[in-house]
C-alpha atoms as a PDB file:
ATOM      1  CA  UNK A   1      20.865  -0.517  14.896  1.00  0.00           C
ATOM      2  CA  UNK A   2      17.913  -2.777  13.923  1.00  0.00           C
ATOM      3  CA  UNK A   3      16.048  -3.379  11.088  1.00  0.00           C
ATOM      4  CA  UNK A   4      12.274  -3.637  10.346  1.00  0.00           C
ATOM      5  CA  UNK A   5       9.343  -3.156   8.398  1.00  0.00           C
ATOM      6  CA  UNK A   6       6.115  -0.593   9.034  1.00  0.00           C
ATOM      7  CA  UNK A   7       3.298  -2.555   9.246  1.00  0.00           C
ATOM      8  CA  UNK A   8       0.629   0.043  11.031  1.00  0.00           C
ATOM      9  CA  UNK A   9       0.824   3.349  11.431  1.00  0.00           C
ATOM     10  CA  UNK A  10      -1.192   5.397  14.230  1.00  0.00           C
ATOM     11  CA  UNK A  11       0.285   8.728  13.851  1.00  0.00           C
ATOM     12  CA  UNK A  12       2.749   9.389  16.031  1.00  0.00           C
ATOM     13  CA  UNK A  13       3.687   5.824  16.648  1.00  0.00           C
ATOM     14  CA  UNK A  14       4.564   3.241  13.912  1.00  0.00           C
ATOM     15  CA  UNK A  15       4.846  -0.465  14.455  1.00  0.00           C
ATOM     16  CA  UNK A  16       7.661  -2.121  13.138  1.00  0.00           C
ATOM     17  CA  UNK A  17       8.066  -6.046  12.439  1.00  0.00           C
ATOM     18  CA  UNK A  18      11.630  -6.836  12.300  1.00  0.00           C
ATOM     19  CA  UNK A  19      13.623  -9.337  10.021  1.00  0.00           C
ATOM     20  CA  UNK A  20      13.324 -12.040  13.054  1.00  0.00           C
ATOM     21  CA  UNK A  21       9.324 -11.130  13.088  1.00  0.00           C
ATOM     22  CA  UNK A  22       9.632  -9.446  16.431  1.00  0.00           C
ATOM     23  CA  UNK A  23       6.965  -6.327  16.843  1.00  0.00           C
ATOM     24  CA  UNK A  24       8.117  -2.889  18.450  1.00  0.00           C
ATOM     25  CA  UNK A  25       6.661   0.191  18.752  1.00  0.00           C
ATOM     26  CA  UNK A  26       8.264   2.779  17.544  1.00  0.00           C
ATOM     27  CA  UNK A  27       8.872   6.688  16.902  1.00  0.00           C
ATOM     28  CA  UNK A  28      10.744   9.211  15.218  1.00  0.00           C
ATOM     29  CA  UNK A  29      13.977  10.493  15.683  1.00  0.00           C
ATOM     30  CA  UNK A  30      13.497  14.482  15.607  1.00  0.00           C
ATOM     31  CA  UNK A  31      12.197  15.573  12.356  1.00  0.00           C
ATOM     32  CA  UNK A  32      12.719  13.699   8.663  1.00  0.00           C
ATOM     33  CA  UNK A  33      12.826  15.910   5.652  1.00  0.00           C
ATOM     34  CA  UNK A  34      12.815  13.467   2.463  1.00  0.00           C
ATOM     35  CA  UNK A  35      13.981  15.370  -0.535  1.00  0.00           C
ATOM     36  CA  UNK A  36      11.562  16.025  -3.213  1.00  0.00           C
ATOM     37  CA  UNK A  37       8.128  14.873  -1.384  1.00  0.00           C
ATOM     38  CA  UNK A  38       6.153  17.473   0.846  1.00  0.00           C
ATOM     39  CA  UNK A  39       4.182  15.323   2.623  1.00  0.00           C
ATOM     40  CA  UNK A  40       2.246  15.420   6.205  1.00  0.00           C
ATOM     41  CA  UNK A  41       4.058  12.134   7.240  1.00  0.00           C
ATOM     42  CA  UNK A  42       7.487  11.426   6.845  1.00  0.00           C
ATOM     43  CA  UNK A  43       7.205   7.149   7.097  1.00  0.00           C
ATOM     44  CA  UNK A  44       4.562   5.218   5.480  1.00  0.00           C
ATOM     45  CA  UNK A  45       3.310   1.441   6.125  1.00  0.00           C
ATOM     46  CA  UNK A  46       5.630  -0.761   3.803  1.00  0.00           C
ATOM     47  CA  UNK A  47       8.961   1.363   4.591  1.00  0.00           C
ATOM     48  CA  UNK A  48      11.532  -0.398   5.754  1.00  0.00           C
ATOM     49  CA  UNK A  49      13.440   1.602   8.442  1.00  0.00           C
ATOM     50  CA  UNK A  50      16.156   1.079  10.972  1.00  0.00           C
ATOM     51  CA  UNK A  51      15.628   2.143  14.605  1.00  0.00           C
ATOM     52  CA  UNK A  52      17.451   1.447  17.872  1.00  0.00           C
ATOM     53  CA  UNK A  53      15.465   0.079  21.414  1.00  0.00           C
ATOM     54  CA  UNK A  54      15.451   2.384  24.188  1.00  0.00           C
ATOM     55  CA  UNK A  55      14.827   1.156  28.100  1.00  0.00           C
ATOM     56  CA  UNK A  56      11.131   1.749  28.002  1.00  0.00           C
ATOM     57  CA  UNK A  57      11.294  -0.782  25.345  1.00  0.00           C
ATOM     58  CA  UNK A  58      10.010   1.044  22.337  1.00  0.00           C
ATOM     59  CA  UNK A  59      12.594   1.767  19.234  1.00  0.00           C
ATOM     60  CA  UNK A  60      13.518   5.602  18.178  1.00  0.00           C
ATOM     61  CA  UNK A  61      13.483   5.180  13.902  1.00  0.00           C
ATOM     62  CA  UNK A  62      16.578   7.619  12.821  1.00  0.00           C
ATOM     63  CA  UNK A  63      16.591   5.537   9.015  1.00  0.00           C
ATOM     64  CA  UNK A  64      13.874   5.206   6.357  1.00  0.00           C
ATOM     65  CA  UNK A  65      15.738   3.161   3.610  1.00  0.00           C
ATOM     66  CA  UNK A  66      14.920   4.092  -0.448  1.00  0.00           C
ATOM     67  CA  UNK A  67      11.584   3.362  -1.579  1.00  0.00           C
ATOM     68  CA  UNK A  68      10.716   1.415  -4.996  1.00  0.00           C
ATOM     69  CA  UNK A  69       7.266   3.357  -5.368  1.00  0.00           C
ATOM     70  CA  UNK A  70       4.678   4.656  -3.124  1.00  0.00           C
ATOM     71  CA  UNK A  71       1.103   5.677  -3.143  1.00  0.00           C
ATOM     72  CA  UNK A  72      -0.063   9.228  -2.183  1.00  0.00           C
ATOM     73  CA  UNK A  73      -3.167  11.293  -1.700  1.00  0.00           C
ATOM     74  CA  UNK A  74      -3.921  15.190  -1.076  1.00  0.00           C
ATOM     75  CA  UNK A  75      -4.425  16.112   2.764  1.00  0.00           C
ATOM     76  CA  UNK A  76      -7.685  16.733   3.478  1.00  0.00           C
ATOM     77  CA  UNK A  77      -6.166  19.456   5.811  1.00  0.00           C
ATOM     78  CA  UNK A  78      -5.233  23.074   5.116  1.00  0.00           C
ATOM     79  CA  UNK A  79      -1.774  22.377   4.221  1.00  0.00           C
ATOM     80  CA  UNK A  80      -2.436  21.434   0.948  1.00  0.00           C
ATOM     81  CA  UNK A  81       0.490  18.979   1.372  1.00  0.00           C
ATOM     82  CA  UNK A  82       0.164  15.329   0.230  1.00  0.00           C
ATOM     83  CA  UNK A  83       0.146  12.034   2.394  1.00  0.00           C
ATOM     84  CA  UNK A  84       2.101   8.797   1.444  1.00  0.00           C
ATOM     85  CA  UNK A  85      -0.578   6.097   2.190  1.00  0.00           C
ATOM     86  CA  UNK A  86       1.756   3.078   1.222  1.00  0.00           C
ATOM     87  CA  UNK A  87       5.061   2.277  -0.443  1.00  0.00           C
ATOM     88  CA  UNK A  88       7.178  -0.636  -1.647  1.00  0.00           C
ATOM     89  CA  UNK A  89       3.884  -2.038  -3.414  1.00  0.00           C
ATOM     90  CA  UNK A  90       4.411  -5.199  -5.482  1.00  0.00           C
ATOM     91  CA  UNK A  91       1.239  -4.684  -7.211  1.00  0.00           C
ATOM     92  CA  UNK A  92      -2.188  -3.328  -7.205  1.00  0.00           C
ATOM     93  CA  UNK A  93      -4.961  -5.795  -7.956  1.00  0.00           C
ATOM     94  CA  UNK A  94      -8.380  -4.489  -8.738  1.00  0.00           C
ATOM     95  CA  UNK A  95     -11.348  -7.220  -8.207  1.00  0.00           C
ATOM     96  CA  UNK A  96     -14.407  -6.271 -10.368  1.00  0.00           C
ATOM     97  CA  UNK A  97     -17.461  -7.889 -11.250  1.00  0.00           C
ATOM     98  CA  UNK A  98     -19.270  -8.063 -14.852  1.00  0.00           C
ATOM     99  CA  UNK A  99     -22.261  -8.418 -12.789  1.00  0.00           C
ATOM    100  CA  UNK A 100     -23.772  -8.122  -8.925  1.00  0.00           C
ATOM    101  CA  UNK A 101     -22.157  -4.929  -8.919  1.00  0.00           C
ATOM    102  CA  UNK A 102     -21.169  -4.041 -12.223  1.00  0.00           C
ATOM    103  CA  UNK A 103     -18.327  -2.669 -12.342  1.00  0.00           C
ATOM    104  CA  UNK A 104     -17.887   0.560 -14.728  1.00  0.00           C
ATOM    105  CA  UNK A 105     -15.146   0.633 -17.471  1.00  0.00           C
ATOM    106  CA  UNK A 106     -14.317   3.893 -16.221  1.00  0.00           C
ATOM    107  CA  UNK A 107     -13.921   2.828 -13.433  1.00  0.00           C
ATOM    108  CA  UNK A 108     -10.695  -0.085 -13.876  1.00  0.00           C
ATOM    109  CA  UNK A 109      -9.298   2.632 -16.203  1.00  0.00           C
ATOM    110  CA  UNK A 110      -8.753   4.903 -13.545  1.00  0.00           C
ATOM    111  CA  UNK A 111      -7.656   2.482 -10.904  1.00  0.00           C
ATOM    112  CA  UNK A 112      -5.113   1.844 -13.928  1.00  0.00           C
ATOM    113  CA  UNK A 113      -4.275   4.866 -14.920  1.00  0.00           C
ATOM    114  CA  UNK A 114      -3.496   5.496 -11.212  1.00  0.00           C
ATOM    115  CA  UNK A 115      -1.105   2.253 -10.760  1.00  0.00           C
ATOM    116  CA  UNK A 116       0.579   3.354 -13.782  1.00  0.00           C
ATOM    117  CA  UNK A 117       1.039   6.738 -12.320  1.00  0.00           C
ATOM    118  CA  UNK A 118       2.551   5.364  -9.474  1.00  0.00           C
ATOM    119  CA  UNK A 119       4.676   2.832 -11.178  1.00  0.00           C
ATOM    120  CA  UNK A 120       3.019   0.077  -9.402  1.00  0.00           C
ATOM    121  CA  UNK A 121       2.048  -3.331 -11.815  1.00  0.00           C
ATOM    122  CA  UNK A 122      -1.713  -3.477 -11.705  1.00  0.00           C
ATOM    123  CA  UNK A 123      -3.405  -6.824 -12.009  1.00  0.00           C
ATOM    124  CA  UNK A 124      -7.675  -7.104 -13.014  1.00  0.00           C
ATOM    125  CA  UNK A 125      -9.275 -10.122 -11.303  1.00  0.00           C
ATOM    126  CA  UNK A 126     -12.989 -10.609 -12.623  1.00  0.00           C
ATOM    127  CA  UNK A 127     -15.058 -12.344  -9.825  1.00  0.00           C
ATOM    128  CA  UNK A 128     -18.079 -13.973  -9.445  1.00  0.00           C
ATOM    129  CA  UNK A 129     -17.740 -15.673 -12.856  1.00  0.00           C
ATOM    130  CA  UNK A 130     -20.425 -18.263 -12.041  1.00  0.00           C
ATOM    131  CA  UNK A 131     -23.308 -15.963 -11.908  1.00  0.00           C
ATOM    132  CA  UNK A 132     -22.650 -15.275 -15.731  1.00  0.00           C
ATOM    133  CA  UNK A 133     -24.867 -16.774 -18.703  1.00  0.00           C
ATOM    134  CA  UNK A 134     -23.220 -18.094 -21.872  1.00  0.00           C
ATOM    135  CA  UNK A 135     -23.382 -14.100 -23.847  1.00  0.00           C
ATOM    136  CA  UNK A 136     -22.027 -12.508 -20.558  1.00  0.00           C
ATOM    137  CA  UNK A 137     -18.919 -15.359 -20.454  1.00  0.00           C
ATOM    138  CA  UNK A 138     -18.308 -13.856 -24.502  1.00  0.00           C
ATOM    139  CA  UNK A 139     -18.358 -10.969 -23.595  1.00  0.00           C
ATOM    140  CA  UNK A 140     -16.269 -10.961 -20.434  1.00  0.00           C
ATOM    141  CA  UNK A 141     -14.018 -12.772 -23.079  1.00  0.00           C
ATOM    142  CA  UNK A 142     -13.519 -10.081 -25.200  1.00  0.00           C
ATOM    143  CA  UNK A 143     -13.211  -7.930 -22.524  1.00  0.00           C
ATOM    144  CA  UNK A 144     -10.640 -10.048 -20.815  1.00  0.00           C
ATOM    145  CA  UNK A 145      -8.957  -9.904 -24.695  1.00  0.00           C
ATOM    146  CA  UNK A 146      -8.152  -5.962 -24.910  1.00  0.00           C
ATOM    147  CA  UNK A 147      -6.732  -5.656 -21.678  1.00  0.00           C
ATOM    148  CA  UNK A 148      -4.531  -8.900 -22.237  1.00  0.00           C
ATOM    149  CA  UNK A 149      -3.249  -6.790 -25.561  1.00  0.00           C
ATOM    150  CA  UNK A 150      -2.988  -4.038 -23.609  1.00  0.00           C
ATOM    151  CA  UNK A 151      -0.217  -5.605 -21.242  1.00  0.00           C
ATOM    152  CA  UNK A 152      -2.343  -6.267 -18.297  1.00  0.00           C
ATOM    153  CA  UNK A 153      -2.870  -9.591 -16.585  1.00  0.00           C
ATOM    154  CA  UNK A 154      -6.322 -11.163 -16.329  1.00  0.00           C
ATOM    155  CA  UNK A 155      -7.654 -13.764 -13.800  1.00  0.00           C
ATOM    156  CA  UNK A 156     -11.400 -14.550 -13.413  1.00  0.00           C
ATOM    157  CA  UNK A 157     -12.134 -16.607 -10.315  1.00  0.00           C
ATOM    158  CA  UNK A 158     -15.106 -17.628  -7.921  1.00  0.00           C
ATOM    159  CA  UNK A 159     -15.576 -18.476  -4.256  1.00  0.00           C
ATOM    160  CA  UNK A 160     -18.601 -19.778  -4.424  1.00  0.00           C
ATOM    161  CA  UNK A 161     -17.471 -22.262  -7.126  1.00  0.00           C
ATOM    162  CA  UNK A 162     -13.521 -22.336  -5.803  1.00  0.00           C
ATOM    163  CA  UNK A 163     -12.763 -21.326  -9.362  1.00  0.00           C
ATOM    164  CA  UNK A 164      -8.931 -20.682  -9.652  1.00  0.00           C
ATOM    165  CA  UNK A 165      -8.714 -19.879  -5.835  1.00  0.00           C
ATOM    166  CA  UNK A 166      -5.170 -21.636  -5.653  1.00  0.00           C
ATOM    167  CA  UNK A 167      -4.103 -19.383  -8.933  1.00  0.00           C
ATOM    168  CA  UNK A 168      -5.373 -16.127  -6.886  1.00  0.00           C
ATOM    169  CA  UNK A 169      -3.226 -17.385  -3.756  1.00  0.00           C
ATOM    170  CA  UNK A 170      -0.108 -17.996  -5.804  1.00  0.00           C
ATOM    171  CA  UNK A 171      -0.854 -14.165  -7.017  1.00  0.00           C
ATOM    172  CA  UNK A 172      -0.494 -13.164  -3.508  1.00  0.00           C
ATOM    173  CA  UNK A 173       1.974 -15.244  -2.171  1.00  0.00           C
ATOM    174  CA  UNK A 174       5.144 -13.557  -1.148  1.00  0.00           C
ATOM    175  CA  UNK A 175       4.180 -10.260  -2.611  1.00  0.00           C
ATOM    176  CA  UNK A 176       3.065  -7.106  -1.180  1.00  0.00           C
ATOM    177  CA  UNK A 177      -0.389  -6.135  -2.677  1.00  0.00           C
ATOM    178  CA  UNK A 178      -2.867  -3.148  -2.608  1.00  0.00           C
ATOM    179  CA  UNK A 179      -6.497  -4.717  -3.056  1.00  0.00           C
ATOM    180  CA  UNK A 180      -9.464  -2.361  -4.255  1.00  0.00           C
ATOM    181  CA  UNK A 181     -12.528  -2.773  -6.105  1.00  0.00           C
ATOM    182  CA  UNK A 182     -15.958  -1.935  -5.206  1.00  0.00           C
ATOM    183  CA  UNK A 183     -18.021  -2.718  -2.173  1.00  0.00           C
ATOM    184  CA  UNK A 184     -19.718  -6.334  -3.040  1.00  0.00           C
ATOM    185  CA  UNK A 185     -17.842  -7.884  -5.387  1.00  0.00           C
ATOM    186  CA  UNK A 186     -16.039 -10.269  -3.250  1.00  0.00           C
ATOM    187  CA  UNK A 187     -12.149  -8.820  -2.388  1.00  0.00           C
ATOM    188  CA  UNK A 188     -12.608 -10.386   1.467  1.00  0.00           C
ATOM    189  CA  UNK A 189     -14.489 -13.278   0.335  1.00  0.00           C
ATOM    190  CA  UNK A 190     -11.203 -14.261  -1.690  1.00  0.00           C
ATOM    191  CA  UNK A 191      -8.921 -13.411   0.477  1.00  0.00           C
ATOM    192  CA  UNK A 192     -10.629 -15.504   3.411  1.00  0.00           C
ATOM    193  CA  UNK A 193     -10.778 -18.298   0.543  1.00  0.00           C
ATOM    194  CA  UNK A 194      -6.931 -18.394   0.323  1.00  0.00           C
ATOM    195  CA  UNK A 195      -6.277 -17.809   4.119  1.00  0.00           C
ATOM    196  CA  UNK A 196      -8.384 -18.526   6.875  1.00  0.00           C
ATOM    197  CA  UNK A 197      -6.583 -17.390   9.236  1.00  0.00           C
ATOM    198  CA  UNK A 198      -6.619 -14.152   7.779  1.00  0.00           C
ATOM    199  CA  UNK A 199      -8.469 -11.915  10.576  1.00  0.00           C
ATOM    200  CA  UNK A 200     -10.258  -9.558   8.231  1.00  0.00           C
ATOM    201  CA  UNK A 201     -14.449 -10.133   8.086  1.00  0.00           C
ATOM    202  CA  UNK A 202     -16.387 -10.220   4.627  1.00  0.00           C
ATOM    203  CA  UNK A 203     -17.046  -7.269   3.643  1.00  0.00           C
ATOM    204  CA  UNK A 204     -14.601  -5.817   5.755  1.00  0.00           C
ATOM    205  CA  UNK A 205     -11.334  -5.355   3.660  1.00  0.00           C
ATOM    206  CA  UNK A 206     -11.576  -0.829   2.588  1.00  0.00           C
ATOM    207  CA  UNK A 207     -15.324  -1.091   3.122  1.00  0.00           C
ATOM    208  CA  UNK A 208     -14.856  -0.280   6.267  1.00  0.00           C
ATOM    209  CA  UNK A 209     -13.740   2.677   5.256  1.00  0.00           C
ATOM    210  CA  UNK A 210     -16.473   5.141   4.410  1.00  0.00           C
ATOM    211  CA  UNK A 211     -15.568   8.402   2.522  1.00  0.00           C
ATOM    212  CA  UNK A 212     -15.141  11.289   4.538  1.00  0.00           C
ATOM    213  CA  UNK A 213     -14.501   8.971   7.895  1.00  0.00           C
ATOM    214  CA  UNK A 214     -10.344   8.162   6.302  1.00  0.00           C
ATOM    215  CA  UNK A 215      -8.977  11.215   8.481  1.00  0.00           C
ATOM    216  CA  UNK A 216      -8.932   9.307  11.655  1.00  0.00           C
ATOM    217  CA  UNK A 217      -8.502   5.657  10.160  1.00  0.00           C
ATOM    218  CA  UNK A 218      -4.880   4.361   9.434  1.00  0.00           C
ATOM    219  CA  UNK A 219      -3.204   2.035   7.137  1.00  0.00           C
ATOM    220  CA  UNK A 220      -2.278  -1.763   8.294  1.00  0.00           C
ATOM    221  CA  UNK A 221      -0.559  -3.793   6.855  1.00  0.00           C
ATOM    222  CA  UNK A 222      -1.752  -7.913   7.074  1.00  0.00           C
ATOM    223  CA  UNK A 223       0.253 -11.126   6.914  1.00  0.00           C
ATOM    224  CA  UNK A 224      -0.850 -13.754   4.841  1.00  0.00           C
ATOM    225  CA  UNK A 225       0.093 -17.111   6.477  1.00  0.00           C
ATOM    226  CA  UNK A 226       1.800 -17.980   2.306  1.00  0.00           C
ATOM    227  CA  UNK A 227       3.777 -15.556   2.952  1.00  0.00           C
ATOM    228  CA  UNK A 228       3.033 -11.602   1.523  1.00  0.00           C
ATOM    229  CA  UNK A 229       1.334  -8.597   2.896  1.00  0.00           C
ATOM    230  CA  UNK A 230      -2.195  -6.801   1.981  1.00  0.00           C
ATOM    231  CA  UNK A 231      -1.876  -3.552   2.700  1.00  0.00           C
ATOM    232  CA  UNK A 232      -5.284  -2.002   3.745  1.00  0.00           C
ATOM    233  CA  UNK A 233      -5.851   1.880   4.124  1.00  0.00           C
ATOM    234  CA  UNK A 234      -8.444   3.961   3.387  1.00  0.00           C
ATOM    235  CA  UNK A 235      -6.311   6.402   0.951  1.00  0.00           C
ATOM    236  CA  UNK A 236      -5.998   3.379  -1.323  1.00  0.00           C
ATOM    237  CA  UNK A 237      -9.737   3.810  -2.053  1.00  0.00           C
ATOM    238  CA  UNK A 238      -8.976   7.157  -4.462  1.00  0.00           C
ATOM    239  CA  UNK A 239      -5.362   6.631  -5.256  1.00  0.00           C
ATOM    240  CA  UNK A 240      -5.329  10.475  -6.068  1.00  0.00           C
ATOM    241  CA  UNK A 241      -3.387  11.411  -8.469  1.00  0.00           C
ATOM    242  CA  UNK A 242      -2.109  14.476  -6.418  1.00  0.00           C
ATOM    243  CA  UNK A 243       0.590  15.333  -9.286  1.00  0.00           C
ATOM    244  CA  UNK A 244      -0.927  14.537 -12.585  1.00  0.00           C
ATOM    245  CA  UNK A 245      -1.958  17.240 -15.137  1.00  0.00           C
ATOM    246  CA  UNK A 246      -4.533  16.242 -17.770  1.00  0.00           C
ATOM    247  CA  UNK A 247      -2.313  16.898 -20.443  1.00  0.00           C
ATOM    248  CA  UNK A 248       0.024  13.839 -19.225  1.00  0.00           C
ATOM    249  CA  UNK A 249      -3.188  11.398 -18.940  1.00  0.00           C
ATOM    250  CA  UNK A 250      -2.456   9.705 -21.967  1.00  0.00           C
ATOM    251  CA  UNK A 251       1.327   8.921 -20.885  1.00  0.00           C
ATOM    252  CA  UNK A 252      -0.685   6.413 -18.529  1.00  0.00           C
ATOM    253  CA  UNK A 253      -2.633   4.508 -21.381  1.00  0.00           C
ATOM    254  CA  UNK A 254       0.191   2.332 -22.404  1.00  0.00           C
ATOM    255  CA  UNK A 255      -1.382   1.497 -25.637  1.00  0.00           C
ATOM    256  CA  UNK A 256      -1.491   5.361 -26.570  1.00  0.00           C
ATOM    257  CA  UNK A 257       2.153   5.835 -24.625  1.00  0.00           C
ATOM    258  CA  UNK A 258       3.096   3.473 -27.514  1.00  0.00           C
ATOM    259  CA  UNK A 259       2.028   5.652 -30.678  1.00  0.00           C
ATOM    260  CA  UNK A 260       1.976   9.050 -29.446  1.00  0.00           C
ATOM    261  CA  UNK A 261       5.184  10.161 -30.593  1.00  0.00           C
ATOM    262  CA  UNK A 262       3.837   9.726 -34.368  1.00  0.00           C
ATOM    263  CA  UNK A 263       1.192  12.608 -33.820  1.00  0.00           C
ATOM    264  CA  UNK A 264       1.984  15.645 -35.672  1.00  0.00           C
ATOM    265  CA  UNK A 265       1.866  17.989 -32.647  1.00  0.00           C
ATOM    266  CA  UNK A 266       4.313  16.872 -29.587  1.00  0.00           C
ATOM    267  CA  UNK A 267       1.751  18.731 -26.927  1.00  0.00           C
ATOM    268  CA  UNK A 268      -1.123  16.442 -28.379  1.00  0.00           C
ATOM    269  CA  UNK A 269      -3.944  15.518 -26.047  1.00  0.00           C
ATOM    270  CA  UNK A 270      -5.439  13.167 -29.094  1.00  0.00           C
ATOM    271  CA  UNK A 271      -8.935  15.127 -28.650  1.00  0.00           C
ATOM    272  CA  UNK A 272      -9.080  17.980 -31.767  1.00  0.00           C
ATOM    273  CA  UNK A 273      -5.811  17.790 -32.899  1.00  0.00           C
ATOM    274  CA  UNK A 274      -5.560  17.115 -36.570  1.00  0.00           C
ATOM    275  CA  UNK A 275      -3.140  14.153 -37.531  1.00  0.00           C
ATOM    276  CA  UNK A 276      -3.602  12.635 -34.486  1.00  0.00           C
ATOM    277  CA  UNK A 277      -1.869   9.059 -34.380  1.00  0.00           C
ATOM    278  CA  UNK A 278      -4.527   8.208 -31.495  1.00  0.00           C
ATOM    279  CA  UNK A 279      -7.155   9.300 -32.975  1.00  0.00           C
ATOM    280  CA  UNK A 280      -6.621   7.248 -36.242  1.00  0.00           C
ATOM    281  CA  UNK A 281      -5.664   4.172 -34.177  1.00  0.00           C
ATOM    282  CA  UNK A 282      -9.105   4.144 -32.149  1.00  0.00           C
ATOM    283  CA  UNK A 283     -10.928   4.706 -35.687  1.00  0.00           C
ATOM    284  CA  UNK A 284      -9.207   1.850 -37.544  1.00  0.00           C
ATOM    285  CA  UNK A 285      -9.684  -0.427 -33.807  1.00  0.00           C
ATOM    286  CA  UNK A 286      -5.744  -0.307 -32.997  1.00  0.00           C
ATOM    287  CA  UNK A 287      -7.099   0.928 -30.225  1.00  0.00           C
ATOM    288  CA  UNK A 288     -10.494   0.337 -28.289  1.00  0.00           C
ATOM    289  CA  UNK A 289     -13.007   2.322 -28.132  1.00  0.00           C
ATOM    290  CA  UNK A 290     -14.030   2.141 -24.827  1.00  0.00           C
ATOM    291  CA  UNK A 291     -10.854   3.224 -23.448  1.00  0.00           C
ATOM    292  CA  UNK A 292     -10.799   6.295 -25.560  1.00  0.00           C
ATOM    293  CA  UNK A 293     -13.492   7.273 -23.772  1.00  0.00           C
ATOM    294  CA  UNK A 294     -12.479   6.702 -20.520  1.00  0.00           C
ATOM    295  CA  UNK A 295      -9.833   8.666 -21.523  1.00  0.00           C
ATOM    296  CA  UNK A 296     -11.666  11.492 -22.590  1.00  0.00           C
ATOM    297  CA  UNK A 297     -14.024  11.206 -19.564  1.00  0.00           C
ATOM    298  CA  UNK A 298     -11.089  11.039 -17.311  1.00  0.00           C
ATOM    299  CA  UNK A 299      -9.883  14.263 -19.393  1.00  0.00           C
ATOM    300  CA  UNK A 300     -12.265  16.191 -18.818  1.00  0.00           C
ATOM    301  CA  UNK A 301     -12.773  15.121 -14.930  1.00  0.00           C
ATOM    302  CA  UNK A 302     -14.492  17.930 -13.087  1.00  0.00           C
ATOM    303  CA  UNK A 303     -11.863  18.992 -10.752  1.00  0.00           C
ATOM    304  CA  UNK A 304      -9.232  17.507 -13.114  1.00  0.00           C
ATOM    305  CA  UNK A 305      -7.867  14.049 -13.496  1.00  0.00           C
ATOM    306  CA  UNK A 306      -7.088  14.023  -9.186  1.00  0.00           C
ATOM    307  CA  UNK A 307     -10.763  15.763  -8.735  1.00  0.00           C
ATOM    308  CA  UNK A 308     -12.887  12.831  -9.484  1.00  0.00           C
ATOM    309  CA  UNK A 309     -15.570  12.430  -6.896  1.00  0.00           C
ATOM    310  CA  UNK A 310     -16.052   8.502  -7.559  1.00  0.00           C
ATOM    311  CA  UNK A 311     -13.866   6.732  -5.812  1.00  0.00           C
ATOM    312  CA  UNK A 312     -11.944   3.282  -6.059  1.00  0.00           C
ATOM    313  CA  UNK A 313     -15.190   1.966  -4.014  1.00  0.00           C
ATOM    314  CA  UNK A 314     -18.079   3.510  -6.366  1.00  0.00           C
ATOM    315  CA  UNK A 315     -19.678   7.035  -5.562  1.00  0.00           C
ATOM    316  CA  UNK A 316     -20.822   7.845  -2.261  1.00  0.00           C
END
């Protein structure tokens, strides 16, 4: 029996990169039924499986080993059943921009929310820091400030000014990393900046990826030559939240996760409840404002907090 690790999958085949970096095709051993998840695929890029090499030299996979976490979306299908997109993610870093795109607040709250849903260590990386003026740097500042309290690590960098490039690499290196953020605000560009030979064009990296076109496009996982993977698939875009109810939203704001248990009703959703230890924390600034409403607009999501039409890659 070998050993190896999914680093594309086409369908029916997967392609495997053992522990001596050798590539095989490979398929699956009758039918897998993994307890607990109804899914439309059974393996996922970033599972590690074990498989054995039959004469036409492909491998037949008869082992998925335990996953740490993994990343899911609904199928787009009739089933109804969900699709694991990725698993054994290190961490999720989301690139935004305070400027040439802007990128929303509600936006990095729900890429957050999501990581936190999925147990996955999220990571905000502010690019393009050079085209700021003296206010905007202040304000990015403060910015920068509530989600430090929060628990979340910060990093603002630049290409075009090679502004803490080398910390960005040492963020990737040896880790296996989800990177979204929206179209334009420089995710390949940095990328490229820490490894050239990194075969992924500007612009390139989930743009690619246009919504409604992810049915036929699968997830790939690329080598860094540091060492770590970037795992790029067009599910990552909405990181639906195929399991969430709106009532356990505010389980993924850590800073409300934190005080919630001091609210006077134990099914508060910190909106109209009265003695609401959220509520009192946003109006005496324990916690910020802005994220309150995030919350609430993430609350009151359309189709629910996995409904919302605005993607990890802006709106169509």
């Amino acid at each position: 029996m070998r050993r190896g690790l999914v680093i594309k999958s086409t369908g029916s085949w997967y392609i495997v990169k053992t522990d001596n970096k050798e590539v095989v095709e490979c398929r699956i051993k009758g039918k897998f039924r993994l307890k607990g998840i109804d899914t439309t695929n059974p393996i996922a890029v970033g599972d590690y499986v074990q498989f054995e090499m039959i004469e036409d030299g492909t491998g037949v996979i008869s082992v998925i080993e335990d996953r740490k976490n993994y990343i899911i979306r609904k199928s787009v299908n009739l089933s109804k059943k969900a699709h694991i997109i990725a698993s054994n993610i290190d961490q999720a870093i989301l690139v935004v921009t305070y400027k040439e795109p802007k990128t929303h607040m509600s936006f990095i709250d729900r890429f957050l929310v999501s990581a936190e849903a999925y147990d996955i260590p999220a990571i905000l990386v502010f690019n393009k820091v050079d085209l700021l003026d003296e206010e905007e740097e202040m304000e990015l500042l403060g910015l920068i400030h509530i989600y430090n309290q929060i628990g979340y690590d910060c990093m603002t960098t630049s290409v075009t000014a090679h502004a803490n490039i080398d910390e960005f690499g040492k963020l990737l290196k040896n880790k296996t990393s989800v990177v979204g953020g929206h179209s334009g605000v420089g995710k390949s560009s940095l990328i490229n900046a820490v490894d050239t030979n990194m075969d992924i064009r500007v612009g390139e990296i989930s743009d690619m990826h246009k919504q409604g076109k992810h049915t036929t496009t699968f997830a790939e996982m690329h080598e860094l030559s540091i060492g770590g993977h970037i795992i790029d698939t067009p599910g990552i875009r909405g990181l639906g939240l195929v399991d969430l109810e709106k009532e356990q939203l505010a389980h993924f704001y850590p800073e409300m996760r934190a005080i919630m248990h001091e609210c006077k009703f134990n099914n508060c959703v910190h909106i109209n409840e009265p003695k609401c230890a959220v509520k009192e924390a946003v109006e005496n600034g324990g916690i910020s404002e802005f994220r309150y409403e995030t919350y609430l607009s993430l609350y009151h999501g359309e189709e629910g907090i996995g409904g919302y039409r605005e993607n990890l890659y802006g709106p169509k």
